[in-house]
Each structure stands twice: as structure tokens, then as C-alpha cells.
PDB file of N, CA and C in Angstrom:
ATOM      1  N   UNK A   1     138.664 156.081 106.306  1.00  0.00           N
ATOM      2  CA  UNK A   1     137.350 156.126 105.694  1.00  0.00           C
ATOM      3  C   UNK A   1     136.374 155.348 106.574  1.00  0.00           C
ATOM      4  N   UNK A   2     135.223 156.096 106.918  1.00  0.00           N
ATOM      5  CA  UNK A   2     134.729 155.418 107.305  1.00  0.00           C
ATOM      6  C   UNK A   2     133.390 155.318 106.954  1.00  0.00           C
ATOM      7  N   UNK A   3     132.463 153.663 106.864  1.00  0.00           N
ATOM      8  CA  UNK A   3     131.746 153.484 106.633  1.00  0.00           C
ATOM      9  C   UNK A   3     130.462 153.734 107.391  1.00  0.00           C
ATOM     10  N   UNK A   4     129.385 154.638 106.651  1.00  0.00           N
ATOM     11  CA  UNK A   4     127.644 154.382 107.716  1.00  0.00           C
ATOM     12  C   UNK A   4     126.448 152.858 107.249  1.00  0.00           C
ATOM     13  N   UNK A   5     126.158 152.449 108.390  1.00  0.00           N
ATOM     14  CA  UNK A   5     125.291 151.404 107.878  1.00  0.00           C
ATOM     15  C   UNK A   5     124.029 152.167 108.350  1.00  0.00           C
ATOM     16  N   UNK A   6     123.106 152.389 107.822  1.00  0.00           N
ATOM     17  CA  UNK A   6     121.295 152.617 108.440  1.00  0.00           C
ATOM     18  C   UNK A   6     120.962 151.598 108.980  1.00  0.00           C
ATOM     19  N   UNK A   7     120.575 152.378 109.675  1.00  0.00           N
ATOM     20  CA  UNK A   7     119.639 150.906 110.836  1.00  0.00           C
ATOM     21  C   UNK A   7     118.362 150.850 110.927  1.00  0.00           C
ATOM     22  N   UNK A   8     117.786 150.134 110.164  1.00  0.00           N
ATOM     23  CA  UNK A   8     116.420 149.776 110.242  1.00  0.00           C
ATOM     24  C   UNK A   8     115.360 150.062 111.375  1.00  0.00           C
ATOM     25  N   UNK A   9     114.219 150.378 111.973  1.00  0.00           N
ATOM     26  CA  UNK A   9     113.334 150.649 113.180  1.00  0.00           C
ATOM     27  C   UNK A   9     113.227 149.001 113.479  1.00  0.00           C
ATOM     28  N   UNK A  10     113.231 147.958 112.596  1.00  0.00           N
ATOM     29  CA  UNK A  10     112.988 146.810 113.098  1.00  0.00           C
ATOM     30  C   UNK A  10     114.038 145.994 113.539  1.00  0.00           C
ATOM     31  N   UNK A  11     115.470 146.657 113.251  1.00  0.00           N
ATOM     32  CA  UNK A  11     116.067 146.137 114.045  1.00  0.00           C
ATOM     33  C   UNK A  11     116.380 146.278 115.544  1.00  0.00           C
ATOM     34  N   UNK A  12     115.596 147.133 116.199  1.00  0.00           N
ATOM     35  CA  UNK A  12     116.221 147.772 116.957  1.00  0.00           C
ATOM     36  C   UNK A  12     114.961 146.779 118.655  1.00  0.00           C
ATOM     37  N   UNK A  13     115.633 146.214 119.305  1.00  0.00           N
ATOM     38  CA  UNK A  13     115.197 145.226 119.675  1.00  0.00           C
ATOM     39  C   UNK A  13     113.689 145.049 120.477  1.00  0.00           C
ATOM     40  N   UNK A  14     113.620 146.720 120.725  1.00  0.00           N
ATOM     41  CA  UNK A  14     112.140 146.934 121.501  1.00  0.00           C
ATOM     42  C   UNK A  14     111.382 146.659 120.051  1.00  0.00           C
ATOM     43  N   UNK A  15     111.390 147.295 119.157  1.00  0.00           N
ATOM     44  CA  UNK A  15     110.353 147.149 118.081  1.00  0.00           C
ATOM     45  C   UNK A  15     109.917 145.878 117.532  1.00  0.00           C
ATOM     46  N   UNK A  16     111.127 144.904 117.366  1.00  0.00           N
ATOM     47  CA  UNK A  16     111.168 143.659 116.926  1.00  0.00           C
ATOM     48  C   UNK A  16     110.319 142.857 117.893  1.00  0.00           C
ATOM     49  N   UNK A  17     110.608 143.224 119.584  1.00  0.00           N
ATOM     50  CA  UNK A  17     110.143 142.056 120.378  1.00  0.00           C
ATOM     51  C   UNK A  17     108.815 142.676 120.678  1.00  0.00           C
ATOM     52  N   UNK A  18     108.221 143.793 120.010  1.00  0.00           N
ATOM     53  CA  UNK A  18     106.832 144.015 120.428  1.00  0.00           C
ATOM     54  C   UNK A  18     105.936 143.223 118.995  1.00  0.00           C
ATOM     55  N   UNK A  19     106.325 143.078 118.334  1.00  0.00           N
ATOM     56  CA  UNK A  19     105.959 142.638 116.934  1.00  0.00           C
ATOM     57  C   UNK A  19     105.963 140.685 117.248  1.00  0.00           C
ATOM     58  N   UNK A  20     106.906 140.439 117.849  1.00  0.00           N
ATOM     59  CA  UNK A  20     107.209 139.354 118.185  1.00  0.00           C
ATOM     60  C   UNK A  20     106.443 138.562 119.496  1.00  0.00           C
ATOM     61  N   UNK A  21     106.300 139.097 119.863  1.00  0.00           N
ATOM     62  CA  UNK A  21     105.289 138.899 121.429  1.00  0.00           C
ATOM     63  C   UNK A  21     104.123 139.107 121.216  1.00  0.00           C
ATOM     64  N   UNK A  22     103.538 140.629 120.031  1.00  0.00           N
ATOM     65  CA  UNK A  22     102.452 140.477 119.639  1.00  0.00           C
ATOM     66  C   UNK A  22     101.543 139.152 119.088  1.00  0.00           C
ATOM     67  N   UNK A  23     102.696 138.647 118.234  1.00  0.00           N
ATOM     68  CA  UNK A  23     102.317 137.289 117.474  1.00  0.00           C
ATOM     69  C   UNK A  23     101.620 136.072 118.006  1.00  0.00           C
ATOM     70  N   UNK A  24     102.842 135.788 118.967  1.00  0.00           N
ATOM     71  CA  UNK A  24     102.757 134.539 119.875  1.00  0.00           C
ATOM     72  C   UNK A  24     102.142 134.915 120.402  1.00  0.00           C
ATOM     73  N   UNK A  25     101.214 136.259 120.959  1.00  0.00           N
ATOM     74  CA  UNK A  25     100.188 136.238 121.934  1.00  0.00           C
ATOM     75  C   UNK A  25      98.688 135.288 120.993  1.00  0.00           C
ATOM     76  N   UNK A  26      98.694 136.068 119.447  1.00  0.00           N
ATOM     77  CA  UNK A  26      97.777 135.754 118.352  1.00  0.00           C
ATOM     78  C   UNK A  26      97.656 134.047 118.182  1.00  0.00           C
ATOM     79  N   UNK A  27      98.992 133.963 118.585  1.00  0.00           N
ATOM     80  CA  UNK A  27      99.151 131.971 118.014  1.00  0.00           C
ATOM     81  C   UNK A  27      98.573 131.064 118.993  1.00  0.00           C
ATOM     82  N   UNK A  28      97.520 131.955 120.345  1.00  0.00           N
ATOM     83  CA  UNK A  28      97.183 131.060 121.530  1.00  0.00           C
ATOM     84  C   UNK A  28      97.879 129.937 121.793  1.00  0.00           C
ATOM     85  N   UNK A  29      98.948 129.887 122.309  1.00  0.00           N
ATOM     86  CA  UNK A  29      99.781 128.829 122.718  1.00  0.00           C
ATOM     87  C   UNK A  29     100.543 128.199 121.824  1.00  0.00           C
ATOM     88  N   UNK A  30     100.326 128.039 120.759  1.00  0.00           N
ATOM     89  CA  UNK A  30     101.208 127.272 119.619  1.00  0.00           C
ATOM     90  C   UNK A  30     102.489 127.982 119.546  1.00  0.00           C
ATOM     91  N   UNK A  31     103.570 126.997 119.661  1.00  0.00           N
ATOM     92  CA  UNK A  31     104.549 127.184 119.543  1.00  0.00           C
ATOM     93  C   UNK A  31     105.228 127.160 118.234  1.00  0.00           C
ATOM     94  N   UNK A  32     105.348 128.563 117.749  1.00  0.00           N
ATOM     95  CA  UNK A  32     106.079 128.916 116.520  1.00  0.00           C
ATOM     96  C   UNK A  32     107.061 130.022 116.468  1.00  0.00           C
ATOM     97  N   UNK A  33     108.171 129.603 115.493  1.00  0.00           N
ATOM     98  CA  UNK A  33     109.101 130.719 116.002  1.00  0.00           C
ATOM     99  C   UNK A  33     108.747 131.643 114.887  1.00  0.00           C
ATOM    100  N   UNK A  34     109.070 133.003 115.520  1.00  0.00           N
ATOM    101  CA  UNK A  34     108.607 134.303 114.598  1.00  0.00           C
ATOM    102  C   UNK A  34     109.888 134.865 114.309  1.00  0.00           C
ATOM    103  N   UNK A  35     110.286 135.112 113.026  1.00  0.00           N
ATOM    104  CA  UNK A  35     111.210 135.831 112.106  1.00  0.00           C
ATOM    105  C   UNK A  35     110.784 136.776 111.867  1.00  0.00           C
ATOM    106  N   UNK A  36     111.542 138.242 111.746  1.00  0.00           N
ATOM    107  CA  UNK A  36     111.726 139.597 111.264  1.00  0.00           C
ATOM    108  C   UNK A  36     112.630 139.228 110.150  1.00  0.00           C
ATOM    109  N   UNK A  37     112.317 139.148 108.839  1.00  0.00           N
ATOM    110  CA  UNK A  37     113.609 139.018 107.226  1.00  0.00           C
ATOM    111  C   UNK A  37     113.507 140.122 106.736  1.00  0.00           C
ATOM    112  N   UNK A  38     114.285 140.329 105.393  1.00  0.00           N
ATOM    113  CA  UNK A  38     114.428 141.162 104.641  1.00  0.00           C
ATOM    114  C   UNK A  38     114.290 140.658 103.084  1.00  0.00           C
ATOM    115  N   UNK A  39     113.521 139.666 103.262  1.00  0.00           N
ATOM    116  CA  UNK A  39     113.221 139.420 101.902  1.00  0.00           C
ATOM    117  C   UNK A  39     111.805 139.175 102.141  1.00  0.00           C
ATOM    118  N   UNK A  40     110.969 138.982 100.279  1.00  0.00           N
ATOM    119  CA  UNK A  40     109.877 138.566 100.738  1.00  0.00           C
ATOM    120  C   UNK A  40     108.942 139.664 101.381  1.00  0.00           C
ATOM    121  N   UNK A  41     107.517 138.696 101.315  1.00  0.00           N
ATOM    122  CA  UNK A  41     106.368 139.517 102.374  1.00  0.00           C
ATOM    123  C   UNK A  41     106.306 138.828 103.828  1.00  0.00           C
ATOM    124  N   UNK A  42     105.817 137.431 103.343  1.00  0.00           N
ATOM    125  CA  UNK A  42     105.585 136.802 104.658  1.00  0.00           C
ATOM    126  C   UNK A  42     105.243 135.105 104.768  1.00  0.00           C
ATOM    127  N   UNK A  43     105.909 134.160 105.107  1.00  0.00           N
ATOM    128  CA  UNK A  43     105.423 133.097 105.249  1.00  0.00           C
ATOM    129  C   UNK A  43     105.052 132.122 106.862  1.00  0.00           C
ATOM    130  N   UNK A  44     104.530 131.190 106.299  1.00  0.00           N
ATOM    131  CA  UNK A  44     103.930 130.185 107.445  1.00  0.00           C
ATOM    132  C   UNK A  44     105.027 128.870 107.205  1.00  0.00           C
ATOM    133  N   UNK A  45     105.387 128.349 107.707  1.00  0.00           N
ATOM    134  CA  UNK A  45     106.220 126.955 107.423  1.00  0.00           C
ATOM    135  C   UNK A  45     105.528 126.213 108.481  1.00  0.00           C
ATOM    136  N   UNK A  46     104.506 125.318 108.096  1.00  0.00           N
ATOM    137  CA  UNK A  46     103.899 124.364 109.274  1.00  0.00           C
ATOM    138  C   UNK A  46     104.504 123.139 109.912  1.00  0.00           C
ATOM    139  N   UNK A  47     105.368 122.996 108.758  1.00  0.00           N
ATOM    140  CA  UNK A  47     106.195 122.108 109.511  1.00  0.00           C
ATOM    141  C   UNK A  47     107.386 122.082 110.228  1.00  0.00           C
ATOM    142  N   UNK A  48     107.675 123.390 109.744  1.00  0.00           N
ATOM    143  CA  UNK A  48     109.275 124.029 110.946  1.00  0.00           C
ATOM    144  C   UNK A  48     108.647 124.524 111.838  1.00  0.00           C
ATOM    145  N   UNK A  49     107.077 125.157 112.133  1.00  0.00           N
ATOM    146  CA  UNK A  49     106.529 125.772 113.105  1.00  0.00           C
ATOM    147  C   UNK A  49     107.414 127.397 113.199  1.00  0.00           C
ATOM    148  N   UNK A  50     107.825 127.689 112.304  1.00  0.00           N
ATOM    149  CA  UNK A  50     108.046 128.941 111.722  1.00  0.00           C
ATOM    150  C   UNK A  50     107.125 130.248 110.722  1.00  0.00           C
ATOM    151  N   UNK A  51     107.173 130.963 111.101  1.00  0.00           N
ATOM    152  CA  UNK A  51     105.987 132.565 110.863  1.00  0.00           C
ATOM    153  C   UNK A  51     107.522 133.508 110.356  1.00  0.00           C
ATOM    154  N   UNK A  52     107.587 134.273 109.230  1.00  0.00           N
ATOM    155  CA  UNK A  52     108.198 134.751 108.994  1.00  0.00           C
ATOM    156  C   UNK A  52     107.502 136.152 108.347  1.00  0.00           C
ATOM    157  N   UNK A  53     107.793 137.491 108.318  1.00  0.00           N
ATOM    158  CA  UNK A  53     107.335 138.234 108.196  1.00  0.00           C
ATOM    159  C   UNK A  53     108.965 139.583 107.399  1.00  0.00           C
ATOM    160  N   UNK A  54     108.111 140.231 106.665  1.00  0.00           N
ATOM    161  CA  UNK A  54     109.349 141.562 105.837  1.00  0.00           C
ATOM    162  C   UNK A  54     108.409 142.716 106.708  1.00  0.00           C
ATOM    163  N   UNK A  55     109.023 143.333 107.669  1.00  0.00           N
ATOM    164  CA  UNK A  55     108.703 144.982 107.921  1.00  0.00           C
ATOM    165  C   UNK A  55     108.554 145.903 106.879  1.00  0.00           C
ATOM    166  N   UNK A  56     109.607 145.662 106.050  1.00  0.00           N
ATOM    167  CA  UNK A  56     110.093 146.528 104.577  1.00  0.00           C
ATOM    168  C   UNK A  56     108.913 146.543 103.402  1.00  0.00           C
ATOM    169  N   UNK A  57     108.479 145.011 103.846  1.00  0.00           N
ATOM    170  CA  UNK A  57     107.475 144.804 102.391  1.00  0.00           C
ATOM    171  C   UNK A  57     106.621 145.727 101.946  1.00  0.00           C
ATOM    172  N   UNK A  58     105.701 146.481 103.281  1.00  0.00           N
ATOM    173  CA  UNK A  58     104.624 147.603 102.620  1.00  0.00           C
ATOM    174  C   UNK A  58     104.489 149.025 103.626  1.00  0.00           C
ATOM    175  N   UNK A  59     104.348 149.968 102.733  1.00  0.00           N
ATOM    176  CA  UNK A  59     104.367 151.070 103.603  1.00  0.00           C
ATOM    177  C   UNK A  59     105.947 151.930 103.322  1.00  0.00           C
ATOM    178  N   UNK A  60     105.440 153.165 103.643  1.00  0.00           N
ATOM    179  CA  UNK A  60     106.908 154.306 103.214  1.00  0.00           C
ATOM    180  C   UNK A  60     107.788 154.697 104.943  1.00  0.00           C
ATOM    181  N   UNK A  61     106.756 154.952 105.812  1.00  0.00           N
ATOM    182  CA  UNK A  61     107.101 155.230 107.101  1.00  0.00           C
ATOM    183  C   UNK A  61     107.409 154.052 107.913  1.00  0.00           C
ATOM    184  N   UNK A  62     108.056 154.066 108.901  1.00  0.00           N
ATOM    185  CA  UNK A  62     108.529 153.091 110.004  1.00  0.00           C
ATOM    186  C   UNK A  62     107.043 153.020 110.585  1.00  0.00           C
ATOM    187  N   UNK A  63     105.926 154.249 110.644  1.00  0.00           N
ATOM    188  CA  UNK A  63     104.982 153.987 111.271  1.00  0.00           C
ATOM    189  C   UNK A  63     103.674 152.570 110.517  1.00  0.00           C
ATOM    190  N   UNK A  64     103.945 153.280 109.502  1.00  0.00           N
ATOM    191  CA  UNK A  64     103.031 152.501 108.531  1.00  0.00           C
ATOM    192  C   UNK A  64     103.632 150.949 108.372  1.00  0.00           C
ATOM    193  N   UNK A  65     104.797 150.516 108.360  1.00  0.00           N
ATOM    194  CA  UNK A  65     105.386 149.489 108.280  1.00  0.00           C
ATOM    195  C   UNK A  65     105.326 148.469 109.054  1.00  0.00           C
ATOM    196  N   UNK A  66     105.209 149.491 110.297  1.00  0.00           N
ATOM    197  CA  UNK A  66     104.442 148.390 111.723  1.00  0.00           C
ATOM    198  C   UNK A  66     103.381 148.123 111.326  1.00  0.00           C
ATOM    199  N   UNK A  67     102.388 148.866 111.019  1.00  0.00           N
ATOM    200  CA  UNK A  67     101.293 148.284 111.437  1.00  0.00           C
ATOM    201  C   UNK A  67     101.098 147.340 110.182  1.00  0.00           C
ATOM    202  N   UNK A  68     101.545 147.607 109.294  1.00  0.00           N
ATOM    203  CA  UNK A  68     101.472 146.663 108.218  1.00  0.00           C
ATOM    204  C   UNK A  68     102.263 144.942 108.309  1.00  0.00           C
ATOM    205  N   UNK A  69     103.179 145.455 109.425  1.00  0.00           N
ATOM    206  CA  UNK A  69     103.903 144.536 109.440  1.00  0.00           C
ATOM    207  C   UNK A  69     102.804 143.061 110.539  1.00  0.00           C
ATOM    208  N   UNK A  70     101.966 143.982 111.616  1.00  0.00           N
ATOM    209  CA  UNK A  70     101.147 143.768 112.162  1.00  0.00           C
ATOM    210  C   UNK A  70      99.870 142.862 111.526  1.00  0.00           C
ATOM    211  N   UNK A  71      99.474 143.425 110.471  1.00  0.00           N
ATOM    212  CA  UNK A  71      98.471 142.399 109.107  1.00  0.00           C
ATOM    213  C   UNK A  71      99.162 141.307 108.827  1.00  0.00           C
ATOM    214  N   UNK A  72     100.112 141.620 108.125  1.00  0.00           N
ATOM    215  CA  UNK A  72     101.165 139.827 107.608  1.00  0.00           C
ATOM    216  C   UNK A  72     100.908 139.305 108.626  1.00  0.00           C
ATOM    217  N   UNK A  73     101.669 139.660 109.508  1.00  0.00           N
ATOM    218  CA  UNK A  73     101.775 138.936 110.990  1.00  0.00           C
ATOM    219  C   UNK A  73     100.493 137.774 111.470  1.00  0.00           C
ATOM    220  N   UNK A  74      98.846 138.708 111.228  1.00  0.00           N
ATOM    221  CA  UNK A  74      97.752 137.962 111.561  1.00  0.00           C
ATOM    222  C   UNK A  74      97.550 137.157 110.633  1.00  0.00           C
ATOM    223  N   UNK A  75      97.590 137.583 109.354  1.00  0.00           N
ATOM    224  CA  UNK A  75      97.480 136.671 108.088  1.00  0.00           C
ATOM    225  C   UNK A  75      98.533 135.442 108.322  1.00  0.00           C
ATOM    226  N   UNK A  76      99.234 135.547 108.810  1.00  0.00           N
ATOM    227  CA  UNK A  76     100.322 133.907 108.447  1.00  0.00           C
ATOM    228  C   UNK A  76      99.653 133.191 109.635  1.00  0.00           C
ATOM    229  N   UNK A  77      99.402 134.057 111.211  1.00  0.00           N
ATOM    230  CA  UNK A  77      98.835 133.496 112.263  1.00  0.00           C
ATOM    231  C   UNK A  77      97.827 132.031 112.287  1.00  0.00           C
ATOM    232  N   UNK A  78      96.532 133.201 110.922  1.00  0.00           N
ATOM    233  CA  UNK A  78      95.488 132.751 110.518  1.00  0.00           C
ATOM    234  C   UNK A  78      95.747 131.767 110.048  1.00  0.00           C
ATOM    235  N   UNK A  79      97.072 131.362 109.142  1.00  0.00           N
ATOM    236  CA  UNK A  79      97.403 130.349 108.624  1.00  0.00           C
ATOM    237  C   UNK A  79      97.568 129.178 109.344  1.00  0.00           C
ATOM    238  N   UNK A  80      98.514 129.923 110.851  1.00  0.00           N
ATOM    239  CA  UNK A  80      98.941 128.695 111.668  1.00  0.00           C
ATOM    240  C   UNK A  80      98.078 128.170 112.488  1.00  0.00           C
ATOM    241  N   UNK A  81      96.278 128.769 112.719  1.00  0.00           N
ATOM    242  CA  UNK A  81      95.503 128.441 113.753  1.00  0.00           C
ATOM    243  C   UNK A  81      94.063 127.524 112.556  1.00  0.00           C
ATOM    244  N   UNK A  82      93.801 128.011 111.147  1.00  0.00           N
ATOM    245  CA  UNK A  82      92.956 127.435 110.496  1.00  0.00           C
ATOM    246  C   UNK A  82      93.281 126.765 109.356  1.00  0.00           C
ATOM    247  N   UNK A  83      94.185 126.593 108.485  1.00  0.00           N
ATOM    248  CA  UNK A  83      94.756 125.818 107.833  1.00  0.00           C
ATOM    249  C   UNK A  83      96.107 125.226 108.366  1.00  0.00           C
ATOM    250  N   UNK A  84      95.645 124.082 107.307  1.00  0.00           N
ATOM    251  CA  UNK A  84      97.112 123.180 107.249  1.00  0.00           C
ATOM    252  C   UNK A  84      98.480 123.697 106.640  1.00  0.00           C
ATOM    253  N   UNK A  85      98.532 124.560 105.856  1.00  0.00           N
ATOM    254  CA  UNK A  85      99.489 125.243 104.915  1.00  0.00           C
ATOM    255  C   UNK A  85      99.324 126.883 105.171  1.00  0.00           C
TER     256      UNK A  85
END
């Protein structure tokens, strides 16, 4: 018997590291590490210097998911360049 797992578009390592490079380009130099999860929408941790983001959270298509995934992404950014939290 054998088992199928689906594989996500965000796992797949070009997609992840364009999403990922996108970021840190957004974070002008600040050093924060960027997470792809599966839970959740999206957080900022200012004090781990961690950005975490769900691909899954909005949108039906892999296409739509990027770019959505792309918004969280600026929104937590925004977090890490003008607030404290």
C-alpha cells in the first residue's frame, strides 16, 4: 500500500525562497528570520526577530495565495520597520 502526500506550491523551494528574499529585501537590512507555517495568518515576534507568514491562509489558487501571501508578508514587515509590536 502505498501512501500519496500533496505537496504544497510553497513547499517547493524556488517558491518559498522567492517569498523569502522578497521579504528581507522589504525589511531594509534588519535582520529577521522569515517562516513559511501552516497555521495561522501571520505574525511579527520583535523580540525573536522572527516574521512568520500561512501561504494557505487566503486565496483558492497557488496563484492567488502568493500574492496574498505577499500582503501578510508587507503587513508584518510594516510591523518590523514602524512599530514596536
Amino acid at each position: 500500500m502505498t501512501a500519496t502526500v500533496e505537496v504544497k506550491w510553497w513547499w517547493i523551494r524556488a517558491n518559498a525562497g522567492r517569498l523569502i528574499n522578497w521579504t528581507r529585501y522589504r525589511l531594509q537590512g534588519r535582520r529577521y528570520a522569515v517562516e513559511l507555517v501552516d497555521h495561522g495568518t501571520g505574525a511579527h515576534y520583535p523580540t525573536l526577530k522572527k516574521i512568520e507568514a500561512n501561504p494557505e491562509a487566503f486565496g483558492k489558487t497557488p496563484e492567488s495565495q502568493f500574492l496574498a501571501t505577499q500582503g501578510l508578508l508587507a503587513h508584518e514587515v510594516a510591523h518590523a520597520l514602524f512599530t514596536g509590536a
